[in-house]
Protein backbone atom coordinates (compact mmCIF):
# COMPACT_ATOMS: atom_id res chain seq x y z
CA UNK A 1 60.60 52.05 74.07
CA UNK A 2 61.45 51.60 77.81
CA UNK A 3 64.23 54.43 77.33
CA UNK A 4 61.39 56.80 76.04
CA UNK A 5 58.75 56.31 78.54
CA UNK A 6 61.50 57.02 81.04
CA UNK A 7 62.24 60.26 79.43
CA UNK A 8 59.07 61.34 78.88
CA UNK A 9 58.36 60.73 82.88
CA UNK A 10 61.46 62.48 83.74
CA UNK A 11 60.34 65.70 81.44
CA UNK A 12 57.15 65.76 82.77
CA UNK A 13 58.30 65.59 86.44
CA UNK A 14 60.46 68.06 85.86
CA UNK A 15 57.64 70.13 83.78
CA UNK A 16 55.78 69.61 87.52
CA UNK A 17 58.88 70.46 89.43
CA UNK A 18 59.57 73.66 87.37
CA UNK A 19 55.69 74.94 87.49
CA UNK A 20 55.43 74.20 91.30
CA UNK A 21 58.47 75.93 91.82
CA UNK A 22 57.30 79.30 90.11
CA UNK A 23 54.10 79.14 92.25
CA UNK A 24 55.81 79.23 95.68
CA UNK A 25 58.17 81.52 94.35
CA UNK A 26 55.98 83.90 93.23
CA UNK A 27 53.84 83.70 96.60
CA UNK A 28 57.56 84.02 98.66
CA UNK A 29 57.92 87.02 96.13
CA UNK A 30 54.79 88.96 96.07
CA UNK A 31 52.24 87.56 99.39
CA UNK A 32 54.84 86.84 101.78
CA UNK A 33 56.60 89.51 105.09
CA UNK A 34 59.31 88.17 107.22
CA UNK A 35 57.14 88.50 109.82
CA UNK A 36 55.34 86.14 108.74
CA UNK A 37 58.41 83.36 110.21
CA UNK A 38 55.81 79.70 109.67
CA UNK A 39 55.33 80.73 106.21
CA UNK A 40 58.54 81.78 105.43
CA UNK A 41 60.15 78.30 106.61
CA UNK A 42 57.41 76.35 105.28
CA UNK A 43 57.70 77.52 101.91
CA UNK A 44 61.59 77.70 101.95
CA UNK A 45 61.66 73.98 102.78
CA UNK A 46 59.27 73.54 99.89
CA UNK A 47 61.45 75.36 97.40
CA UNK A 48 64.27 73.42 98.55
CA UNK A 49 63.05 69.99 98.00
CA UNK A 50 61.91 70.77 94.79
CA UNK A 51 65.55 72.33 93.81
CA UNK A 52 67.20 68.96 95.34
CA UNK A 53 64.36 67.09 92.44
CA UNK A 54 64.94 69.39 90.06
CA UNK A 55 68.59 69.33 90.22
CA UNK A 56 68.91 65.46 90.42
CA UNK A 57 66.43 64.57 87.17
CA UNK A 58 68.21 66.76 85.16
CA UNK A 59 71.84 66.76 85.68
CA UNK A 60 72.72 65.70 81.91
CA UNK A 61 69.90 68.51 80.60
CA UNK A 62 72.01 71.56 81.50
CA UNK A 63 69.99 73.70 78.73
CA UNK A 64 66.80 73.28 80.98
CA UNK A 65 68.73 74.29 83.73
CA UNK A 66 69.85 77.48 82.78
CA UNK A 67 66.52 78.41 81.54
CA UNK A 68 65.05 77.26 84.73
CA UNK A 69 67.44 79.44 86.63
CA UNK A 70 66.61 83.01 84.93
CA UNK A 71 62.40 82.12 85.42
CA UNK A 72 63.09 81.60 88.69
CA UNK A 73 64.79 84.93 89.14
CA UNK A 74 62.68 86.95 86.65
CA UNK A 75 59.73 85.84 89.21
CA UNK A 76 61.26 88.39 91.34
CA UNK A 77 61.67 91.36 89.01
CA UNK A 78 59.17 93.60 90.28
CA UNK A 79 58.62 92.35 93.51
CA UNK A 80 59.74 94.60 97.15
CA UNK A 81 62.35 92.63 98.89
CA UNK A 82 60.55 91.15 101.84
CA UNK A 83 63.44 89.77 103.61
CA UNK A 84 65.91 92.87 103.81
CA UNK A 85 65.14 96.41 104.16
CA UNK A 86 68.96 97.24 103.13
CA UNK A 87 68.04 98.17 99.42
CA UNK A 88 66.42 102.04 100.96
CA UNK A 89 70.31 102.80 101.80
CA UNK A 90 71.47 101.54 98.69
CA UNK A 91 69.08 103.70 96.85
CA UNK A 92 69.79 106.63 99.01
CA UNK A 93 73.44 105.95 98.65
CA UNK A 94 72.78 106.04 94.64
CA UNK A 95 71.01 108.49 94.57
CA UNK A 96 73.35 110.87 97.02
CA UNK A 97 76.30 110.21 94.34
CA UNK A 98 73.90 111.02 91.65
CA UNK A 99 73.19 114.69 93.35
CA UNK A 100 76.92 115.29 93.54
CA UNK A 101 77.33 114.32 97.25
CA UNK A 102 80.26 111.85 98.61
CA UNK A 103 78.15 109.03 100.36
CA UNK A 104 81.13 108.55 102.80
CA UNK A 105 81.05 111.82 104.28
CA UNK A 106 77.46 112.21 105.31
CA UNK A 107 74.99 109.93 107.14
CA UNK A 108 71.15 109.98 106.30
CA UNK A 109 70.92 110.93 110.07
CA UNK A 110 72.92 114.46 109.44
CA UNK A 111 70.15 115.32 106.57
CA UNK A 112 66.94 114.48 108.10
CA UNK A 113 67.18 115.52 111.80
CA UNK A 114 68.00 119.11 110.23
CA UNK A 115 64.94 119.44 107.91
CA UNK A 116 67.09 118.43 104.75
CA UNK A 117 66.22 116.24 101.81
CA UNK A 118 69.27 115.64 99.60
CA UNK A 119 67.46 113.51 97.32
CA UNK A 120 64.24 112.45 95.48
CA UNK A 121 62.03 110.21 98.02
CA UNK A 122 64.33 111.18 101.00
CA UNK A 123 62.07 110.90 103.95
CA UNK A 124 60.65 107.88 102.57
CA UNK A 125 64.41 105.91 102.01
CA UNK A 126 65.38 107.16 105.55
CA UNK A 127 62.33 105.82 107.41
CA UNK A 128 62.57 102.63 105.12
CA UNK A 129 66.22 102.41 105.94
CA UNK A 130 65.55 102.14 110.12
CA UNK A 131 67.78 103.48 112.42
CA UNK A 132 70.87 101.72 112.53
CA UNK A 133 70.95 102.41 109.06
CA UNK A 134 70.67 105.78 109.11
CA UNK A 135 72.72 106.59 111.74
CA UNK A 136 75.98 105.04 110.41
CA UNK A 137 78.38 105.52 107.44
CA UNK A 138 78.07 104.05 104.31
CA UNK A 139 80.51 100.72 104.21
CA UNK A 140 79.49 99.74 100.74
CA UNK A 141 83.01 99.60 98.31
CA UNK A 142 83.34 101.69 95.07
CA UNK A 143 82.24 99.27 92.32
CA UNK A 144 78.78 98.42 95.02
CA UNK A 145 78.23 102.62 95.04
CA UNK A 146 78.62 102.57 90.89
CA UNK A 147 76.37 99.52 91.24
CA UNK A 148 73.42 101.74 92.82
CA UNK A 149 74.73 105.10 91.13
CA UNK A 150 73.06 103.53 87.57
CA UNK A 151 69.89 102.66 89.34
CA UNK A 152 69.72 106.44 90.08
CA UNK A 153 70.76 107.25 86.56
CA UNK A 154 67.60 105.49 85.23
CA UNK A 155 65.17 105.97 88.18
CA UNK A 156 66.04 108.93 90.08
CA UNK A 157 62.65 109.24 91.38
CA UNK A 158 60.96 105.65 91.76
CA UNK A 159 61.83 102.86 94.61
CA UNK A 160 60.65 100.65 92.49
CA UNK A 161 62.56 101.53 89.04
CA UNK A 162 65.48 101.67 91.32
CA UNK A 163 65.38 98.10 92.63
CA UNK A 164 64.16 96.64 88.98
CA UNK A 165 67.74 98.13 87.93
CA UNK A 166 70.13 96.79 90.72
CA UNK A 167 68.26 93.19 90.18
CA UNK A 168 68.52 93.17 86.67
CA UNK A 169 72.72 94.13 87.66
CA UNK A 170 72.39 90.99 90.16
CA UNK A 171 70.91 88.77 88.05
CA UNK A 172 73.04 90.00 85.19
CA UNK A 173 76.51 88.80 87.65
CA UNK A 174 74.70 85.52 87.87
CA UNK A 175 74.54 84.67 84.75
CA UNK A 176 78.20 85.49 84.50
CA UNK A 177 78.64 83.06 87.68
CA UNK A 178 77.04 80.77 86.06
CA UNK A 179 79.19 80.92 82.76
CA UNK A 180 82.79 81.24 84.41
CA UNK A 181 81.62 78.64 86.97
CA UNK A 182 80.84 75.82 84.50
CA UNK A 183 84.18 76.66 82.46
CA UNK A 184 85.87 76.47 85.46
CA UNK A 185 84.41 73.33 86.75
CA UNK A 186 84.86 71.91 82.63
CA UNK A 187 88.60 72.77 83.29
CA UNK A 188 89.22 71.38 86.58
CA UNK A 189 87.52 67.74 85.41
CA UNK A 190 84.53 68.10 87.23
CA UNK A 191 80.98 67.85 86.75
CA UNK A 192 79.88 71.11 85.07
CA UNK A 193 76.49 70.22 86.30
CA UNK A 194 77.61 70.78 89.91
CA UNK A 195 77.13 74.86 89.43
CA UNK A 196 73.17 74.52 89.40
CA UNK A 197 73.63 73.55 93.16
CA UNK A 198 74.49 77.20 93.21
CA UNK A 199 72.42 78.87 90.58
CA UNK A 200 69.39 76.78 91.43
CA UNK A 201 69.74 77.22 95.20
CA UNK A 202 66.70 78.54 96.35
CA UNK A 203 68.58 80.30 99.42
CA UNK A 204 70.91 82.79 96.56
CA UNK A 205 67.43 82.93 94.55
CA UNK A 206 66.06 84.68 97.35
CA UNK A 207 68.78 86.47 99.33
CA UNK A 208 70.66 87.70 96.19
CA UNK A 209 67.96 88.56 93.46
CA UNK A 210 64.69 88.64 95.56
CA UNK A 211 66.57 90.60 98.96
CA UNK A 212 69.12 92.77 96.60
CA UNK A 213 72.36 91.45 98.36
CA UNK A 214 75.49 92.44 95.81
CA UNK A 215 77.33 89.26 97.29
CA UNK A 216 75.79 87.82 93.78
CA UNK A 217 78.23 90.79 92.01
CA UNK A 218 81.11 90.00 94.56
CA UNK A 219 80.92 86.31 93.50
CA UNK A 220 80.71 86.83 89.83
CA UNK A 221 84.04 88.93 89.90
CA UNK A 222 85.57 86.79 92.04
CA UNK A 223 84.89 83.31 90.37
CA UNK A 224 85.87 85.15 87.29
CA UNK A 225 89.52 86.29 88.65
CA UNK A 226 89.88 82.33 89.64
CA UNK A 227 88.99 81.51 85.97
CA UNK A 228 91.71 84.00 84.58
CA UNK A 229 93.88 82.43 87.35
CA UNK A 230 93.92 78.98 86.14
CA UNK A 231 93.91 79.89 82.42
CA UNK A 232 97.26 81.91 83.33
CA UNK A 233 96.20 85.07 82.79
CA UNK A 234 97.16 85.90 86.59
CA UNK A 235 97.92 89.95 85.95
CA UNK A 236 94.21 89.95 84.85
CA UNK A 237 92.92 88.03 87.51
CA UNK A 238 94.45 90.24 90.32
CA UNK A 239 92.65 93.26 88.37
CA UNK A 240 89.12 90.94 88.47
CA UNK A 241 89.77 90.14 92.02
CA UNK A 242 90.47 93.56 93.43
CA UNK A 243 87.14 94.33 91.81
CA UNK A 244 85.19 91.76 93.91
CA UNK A 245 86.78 93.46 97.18
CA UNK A 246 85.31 96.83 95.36
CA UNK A 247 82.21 95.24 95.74
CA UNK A 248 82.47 93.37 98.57
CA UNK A 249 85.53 93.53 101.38
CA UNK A 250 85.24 90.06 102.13
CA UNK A 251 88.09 88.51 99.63
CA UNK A 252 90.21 90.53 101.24
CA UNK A 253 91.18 88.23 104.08
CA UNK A 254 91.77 85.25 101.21
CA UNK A 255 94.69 87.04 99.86
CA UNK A 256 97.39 85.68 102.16
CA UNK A 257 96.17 81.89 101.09
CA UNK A 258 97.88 83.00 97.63
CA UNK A 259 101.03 82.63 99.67
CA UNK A 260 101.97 79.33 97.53
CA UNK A 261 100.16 79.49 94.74
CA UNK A 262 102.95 81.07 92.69
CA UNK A 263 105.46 79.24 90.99
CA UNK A 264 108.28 79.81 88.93
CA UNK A 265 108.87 78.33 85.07
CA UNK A 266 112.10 75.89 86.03
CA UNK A 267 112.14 75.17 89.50
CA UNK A 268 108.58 74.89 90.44
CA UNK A 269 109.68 76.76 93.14
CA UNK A 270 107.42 79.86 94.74
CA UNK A 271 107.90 82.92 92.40
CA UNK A 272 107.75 86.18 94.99
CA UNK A 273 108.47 88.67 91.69
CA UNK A 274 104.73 87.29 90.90
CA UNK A 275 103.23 86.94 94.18
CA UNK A 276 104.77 90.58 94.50
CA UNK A 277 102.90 91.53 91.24
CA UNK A 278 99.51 90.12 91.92
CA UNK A 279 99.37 92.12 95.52
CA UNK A 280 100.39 95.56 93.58
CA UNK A 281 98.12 94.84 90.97
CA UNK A 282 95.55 94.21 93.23
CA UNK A 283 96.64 96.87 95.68
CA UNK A 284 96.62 99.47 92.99
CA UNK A 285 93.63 98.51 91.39
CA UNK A 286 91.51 99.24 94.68
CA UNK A 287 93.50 102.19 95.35
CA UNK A 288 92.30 103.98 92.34
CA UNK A 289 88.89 102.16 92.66
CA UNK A 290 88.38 104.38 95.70
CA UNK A 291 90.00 107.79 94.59
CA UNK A 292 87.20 109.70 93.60
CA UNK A 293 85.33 109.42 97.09
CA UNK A 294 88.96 110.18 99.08
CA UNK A 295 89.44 112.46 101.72
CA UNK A 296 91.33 112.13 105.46
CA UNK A 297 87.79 112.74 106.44
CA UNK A 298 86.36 109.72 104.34
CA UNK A 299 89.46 107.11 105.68
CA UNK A 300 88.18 108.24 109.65
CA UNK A 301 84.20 107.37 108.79
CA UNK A 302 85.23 104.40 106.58
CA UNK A 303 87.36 102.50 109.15
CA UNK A 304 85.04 103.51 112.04
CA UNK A 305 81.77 102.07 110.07
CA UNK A 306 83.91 98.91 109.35
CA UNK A 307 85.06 98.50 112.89
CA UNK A 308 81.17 98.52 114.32
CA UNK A 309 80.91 95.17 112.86
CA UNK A 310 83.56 93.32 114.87
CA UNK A 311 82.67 95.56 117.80
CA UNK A 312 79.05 96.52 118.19
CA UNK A 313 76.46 94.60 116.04
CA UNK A 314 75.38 90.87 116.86
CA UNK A 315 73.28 88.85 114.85
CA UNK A 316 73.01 84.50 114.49
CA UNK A 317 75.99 84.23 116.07
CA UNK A 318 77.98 80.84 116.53
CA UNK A 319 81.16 80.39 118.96
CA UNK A 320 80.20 84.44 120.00
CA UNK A 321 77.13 83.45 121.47
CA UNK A 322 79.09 81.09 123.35
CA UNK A 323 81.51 83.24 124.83
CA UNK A 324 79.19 85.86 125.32
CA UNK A 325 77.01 84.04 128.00
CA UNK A 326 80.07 82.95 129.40
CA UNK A 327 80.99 86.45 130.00
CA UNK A 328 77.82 87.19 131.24
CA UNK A 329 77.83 84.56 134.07
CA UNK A 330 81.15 85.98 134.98
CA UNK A 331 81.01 90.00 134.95
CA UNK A 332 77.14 90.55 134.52
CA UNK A 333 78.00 92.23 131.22
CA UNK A 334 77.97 91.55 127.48
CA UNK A 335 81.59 91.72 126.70
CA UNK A 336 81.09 92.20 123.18
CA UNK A 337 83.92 94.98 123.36
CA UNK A 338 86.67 92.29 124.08
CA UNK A 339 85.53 89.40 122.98
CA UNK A 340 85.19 91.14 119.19
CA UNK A 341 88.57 92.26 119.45
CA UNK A 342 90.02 88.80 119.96
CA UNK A 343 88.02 86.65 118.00
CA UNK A 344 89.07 88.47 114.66
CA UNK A 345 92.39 87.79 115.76
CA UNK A 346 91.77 84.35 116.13
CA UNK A 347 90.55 84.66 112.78
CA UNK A 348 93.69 86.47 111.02
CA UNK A 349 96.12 83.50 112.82
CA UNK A 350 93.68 80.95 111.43
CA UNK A 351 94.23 82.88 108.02
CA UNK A 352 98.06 82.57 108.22
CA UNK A 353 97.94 79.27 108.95
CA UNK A 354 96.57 78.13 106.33
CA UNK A 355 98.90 80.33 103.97
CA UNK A 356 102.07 79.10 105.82
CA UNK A 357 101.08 75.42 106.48
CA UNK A 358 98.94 74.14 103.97
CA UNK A 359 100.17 73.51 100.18
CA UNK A 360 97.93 75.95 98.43
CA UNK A 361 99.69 75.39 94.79
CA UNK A 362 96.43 74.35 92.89
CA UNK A 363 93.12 76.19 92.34
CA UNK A 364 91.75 72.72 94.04
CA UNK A 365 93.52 73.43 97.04
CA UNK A 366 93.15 76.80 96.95
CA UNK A 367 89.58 76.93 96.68
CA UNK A 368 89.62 74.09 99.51
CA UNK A 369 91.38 76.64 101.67
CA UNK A 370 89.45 79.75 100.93
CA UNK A 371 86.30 77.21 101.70
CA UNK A 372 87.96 76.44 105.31
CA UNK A 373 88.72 80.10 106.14
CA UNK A 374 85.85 81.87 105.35
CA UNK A 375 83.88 78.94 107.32
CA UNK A 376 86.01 79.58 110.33
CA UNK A 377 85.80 83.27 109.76
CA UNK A 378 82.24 82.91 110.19
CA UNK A 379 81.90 80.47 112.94
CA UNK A 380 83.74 83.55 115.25
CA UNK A 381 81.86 86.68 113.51
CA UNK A 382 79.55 88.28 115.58
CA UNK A 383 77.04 89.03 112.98
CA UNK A 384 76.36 86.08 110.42
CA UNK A 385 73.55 87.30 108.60
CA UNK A 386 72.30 84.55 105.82
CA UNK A 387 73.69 86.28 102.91
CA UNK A 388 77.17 85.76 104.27
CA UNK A 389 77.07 81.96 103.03
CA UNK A 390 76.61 82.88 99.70
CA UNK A 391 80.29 83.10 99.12
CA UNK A 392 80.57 79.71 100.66
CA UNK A 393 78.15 78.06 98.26
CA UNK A 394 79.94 78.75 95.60
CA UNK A 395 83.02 77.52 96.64
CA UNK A 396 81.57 74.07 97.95
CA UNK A 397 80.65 73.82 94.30
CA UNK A 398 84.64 73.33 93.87
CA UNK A 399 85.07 70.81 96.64
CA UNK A 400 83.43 67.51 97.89
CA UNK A 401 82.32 69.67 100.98
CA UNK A 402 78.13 69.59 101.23
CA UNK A 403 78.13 71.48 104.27
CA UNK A 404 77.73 75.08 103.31
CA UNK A 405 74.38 73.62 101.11
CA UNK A 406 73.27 71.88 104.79
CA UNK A 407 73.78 75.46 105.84
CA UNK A 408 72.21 77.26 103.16
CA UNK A 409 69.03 75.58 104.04
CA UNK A 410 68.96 76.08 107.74
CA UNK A 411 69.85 79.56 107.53
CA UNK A 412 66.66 80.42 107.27
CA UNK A 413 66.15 79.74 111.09
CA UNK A 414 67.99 82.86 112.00
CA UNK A 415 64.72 84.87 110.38
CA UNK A 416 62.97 83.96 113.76
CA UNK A 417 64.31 87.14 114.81
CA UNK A 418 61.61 89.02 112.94
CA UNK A 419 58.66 87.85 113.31
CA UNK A 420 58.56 89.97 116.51
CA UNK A 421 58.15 93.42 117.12
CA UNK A 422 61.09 93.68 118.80
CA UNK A 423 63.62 91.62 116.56
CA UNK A 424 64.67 89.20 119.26
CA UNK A 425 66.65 86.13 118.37
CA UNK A 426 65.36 82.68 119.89
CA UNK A 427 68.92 81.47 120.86
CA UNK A 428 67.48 77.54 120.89
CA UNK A 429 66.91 78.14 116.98
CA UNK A 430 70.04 79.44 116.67
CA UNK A 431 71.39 76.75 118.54
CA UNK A 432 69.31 74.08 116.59
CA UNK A 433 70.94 75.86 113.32
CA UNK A 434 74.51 75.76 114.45
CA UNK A 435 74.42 72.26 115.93
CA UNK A 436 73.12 71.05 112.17
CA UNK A 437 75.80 72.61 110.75
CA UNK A 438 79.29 72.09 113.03
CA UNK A 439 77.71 68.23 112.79
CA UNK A 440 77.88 68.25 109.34
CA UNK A 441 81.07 70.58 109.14
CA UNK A 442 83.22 68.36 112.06
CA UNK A 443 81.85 65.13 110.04
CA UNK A 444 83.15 66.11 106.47
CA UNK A 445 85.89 67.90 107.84
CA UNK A 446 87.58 65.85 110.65
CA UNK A 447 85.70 62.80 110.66
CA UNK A 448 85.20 61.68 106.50
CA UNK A 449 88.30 60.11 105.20
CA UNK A 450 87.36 61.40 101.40
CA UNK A 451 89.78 64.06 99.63
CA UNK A 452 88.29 67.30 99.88
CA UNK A 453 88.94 68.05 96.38
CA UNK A 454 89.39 65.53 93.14
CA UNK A 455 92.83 64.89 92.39
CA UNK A 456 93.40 66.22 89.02
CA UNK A 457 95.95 68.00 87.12
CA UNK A 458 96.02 71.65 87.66
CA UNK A 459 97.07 74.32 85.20
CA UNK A 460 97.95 78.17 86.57
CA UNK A 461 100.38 80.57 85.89
C-alpha cells in the first residue's frame, strides 16, 4: 500500500513537472526575444530545475523519458529561433546549392550590393542574416550544406517550411543520440539513465532544436562512430566519424587522442597498420565528402573564413579576455592578432599531450580525454558561443565529470550581450560565468580524488 501511494505521488509530480515544463517552453518558444535578457534567465533557470526534478523521479521510468524528450522538442516545431539569427544563412546557403550555385565561392554580400537575388526570399535571408554574416564565406562542412540543401528541396520558397525541415533533421539526430548513447552507456556498465542529462537538458532543447545549431547532427554521428568503435567495427566508425567533421570541424582536433587506442590481437601492443587505416579512412571519407564543391578558388575562401575565428571574432571569452586586457594595459591595443595565433597553439600542444602522455586504450579513457581537450580548447577560444558546450555534455554523460552540466546552465549569462542595441558583453557576467565554472572544473579535476571514469572492462577493436 505504502509502495503505491509513493508511486502514485511520484507520477503525479512528474505529471506536474512534465505540464509545467511545456508551459515555459512554449512561452521561451513562441513569446520570448533575446532581448528580452530577465526573461530569458528567469525562465531558463525555471526549465532547469524542473529537468534536475524530472530527471531524478524518474530515473528507473526511461519510457517516460523518452516521450518527455520529443514533447519537449516538438514544442518548438514551428516556432522562429529567438536566440540565433544563424538559420537565414543556412537557408540561403540551401537554397544557393539548390539554384546550382557553389556556396563556397560567393558571399551573400557579392549578390545583394549588385542588385542580384540568387534565390527565393533573398533580400529578406540577407537582412535576416546581419552583416558579419553576409559578408563572409560559408564555413559550414558538406554533410551541414546537404543538411540545408533538403530544406530547400521541400521549401524553396518559405522561411518557415525551411526551418520546420532542418528541426525535424535535428531532432531526428537526437533521437539517434539518444539510442546509440544508451547502448553505449548499457555496454560500458553504466547507468543508461545518465543520457537524459543530455536529452532532457533544457540548454540542447533550446540551442539545438529551438536555435537550429547542427552540433545536435555532429553529436549524433559522432557518438555513433564511438558505438561502432567499441563494438569493433572500427573501419565503420572512422567512416561515421569523418561524417561528424562533415558536419561539424570540431572532432577534428580529437583525432590525435586515438594515438593509443589501437591495439594489436597478441601483444596488446599499439597496432599503427590500424591507426594508419582509421586516419585514411577517415581522411578519404572527407576528401570525397567535399569534392563536389572543390576548386583552388574554394580551398583560398574556405581556409580564410576558418582562420577569422582564431583571428578576428570575440565572443564570452575565458583566459582571452584575460590576456586581452593585459595587452591593452601594455600597448593600448587589442592584440587579438597575436594573442589568437598563440593560444591555438597552446591548444594543439595541449592536444598532443594528451595523445603522447596519457593511456588512451579504452573508450573510458578516451572519452575522458576528448572531455579534457575540448574543455581546454575552449577555455583559450576567442569565441565560445553557448552551443559550443553541447559537444561537452554529451561526453560528461561518459564520465563522473558534472562540470560541463554546471556550465550548461550558466551559459546562458553570455546572452547579456543582446539585450542591447549594440551587442555589448558585460565582462562581470562573463566573469561571474567563468569563475562558476573553472571552480567547478579545478575542483573535479585537480582537487576530487574520484576516478574520472568507472573502472570497467572495455571491449574495442
Amino acid at each position: 500500500m505504502l509502495d503505491n501511494t509513493l508511486f502514485s505521488k511520484l507520477k503525479k509530480s512528474s505529471i506536474l513537472l512534465v505540464v509545467t515544463s511545456l508551459i515555459l517552453y512554449f512561452i521561451f518558444a513562441y513569446y520570448t526575444t533575446r532581448t528580452e535578457y530577465y526573461k530569458i534567465v528567469a525562465l531558463y533557470a525555471a526549465l532547469f530545475f524542473l529537468f534536475y526534478k524530472l530527471v531524478d523521479f524518474n530515473k528507473t521510468n526511461l519510457k517516460l523519458l523518452t516521450y518527455t524528450a520529443v514533447i519537449f522538442r516538438i514544442v518548438f516545431i514551428f516556432s522562429i529561433p529567438n536566440l540565433s539569427q544563424d538559420f537565414y544563412r543556412f537557408i540561403w546557403d540551401g537554397r544557393m546549392i539548390f539554384e546550382g550555385f557553389n556556396p563556397y565561392l560567393y558571399t551573400p554580400d557579392s549578390f545583394i550590393t549588385q542588385g542580384k537575388y540568387p534565390v527565393a526570399q533573398a533580400q529578406e535571408l540577407y537582412n535576416g542574416m546581419g552583416e558579419l554574416s553576409s559578408s563572409h564565406y560559408t564555413n559550414y562542412p558538406p554533410i551541414n550544406q546537404l543538411c540545408f540543401t533538403i530544406a530547400a528541396l521541400f521549401f524553396s520558397h518559405s522561411i518557415l517550411g525551411s526551418i520546420l525541415s532542418m528541426r525535424l533533421i535535428i531532432i531526428a539526430a537526437d533521437i539517434g543520440t539518444l539510442y546509440f548513447g544508451k547502448k553505449l552507456l548499457e555496454r560500458l556498465k553504466l547507468p543508461s539513465n545518465r543520457i537524459f542529462w543530455y536529452i532532457l537538458n533544457p540548454f540542447i532543447i533550446i540551442e539545438l532544436t529551438g536555435n537550429l545549431h547542427f552540433e545536435g547532427v555532429m553529436i549524433f554521428f559522432l557518438i555513433w562512430s564511438l558505438y561502432l568503435l567499441y563494438s569493433g567495427k572500427w573501419k565503420w566508425a572512422a567512416v561515421i566519424f569523418a561524417c561528424s567533421i562533415s558536419v561539424k570541424l570540431i572532432p577534428l582536433m580529437l583525432l590525435p587522442l586515438f594515438f593509443k587506442f589501437f591495439k594489436t590481437t597478441k601483444t596488446s601492443q599499439i597496432s599503427y597498420r590500424k591507426l594508419i587505416v582509421f586516419y585514411a579512412i577517415i581522411g578519404i571519407t572527407i576528401l570525397l565528402l567535399f569534392l563536389p564543391f572543390f576548386s583552388m578558388e574554394f580551398v583560398n575562401n574556405y581556409s580564410k573564413t576558418v582562420g577569422l575565428w582564431f583571428g578576428n571574432f570575440e565572443f564570452n571569452a575565458s583566459i582571452y579576455y584575460l590576456l586581452r586586457a593585459i595587452g591593452y594595459s601594455i600597448t593600448g591595443y587589442n592584440e587579438i592578432a597575436i594573442i589568437g595565433k598563440i593560444l591555438p597553439i597552446i591548444s594543439v600542444f595541449i592536444i598532443f599531450g594528451f595523445s603522447l602522455f596519457k593511456q588512451n586504450n579504452t573508450l573510458s579513457k578516451l572519452i575522458t580525454s576528448m572531455l579534457l581537450v575540448f574543455t581546454c580548447y575552449l577555455f583559450l577560444s576567442t569565441t565560445v558561443h553557448p552551443w559550443y558546450i553541447a559537444t561537452l555534455v554529451l561526453f560528461s554523460v561518459f564520465t563522473n565529470y558534472k562540470f560541463p552540466l554546471v556550465w550548461s546552465f550558466v551559459i546562458i549569462l553570455s546572452y547579456l550581450a543582446y539585450s542591447n542595441t549594440s551587442n555589448t558583453e558585460n565582462l562581470w557576467i562573463i566573469g561571474l560565468e567563468y569563475l562558476i565554472v573553472f571552480s567547478v572544473f579545478i575542483w573535479e579535476v585537480a582537487l576530487k580524488k574520484t576516478a574520472s571514469f568507472p573502472a570497467v572492462s572495455q571491449r574495442h577493436q
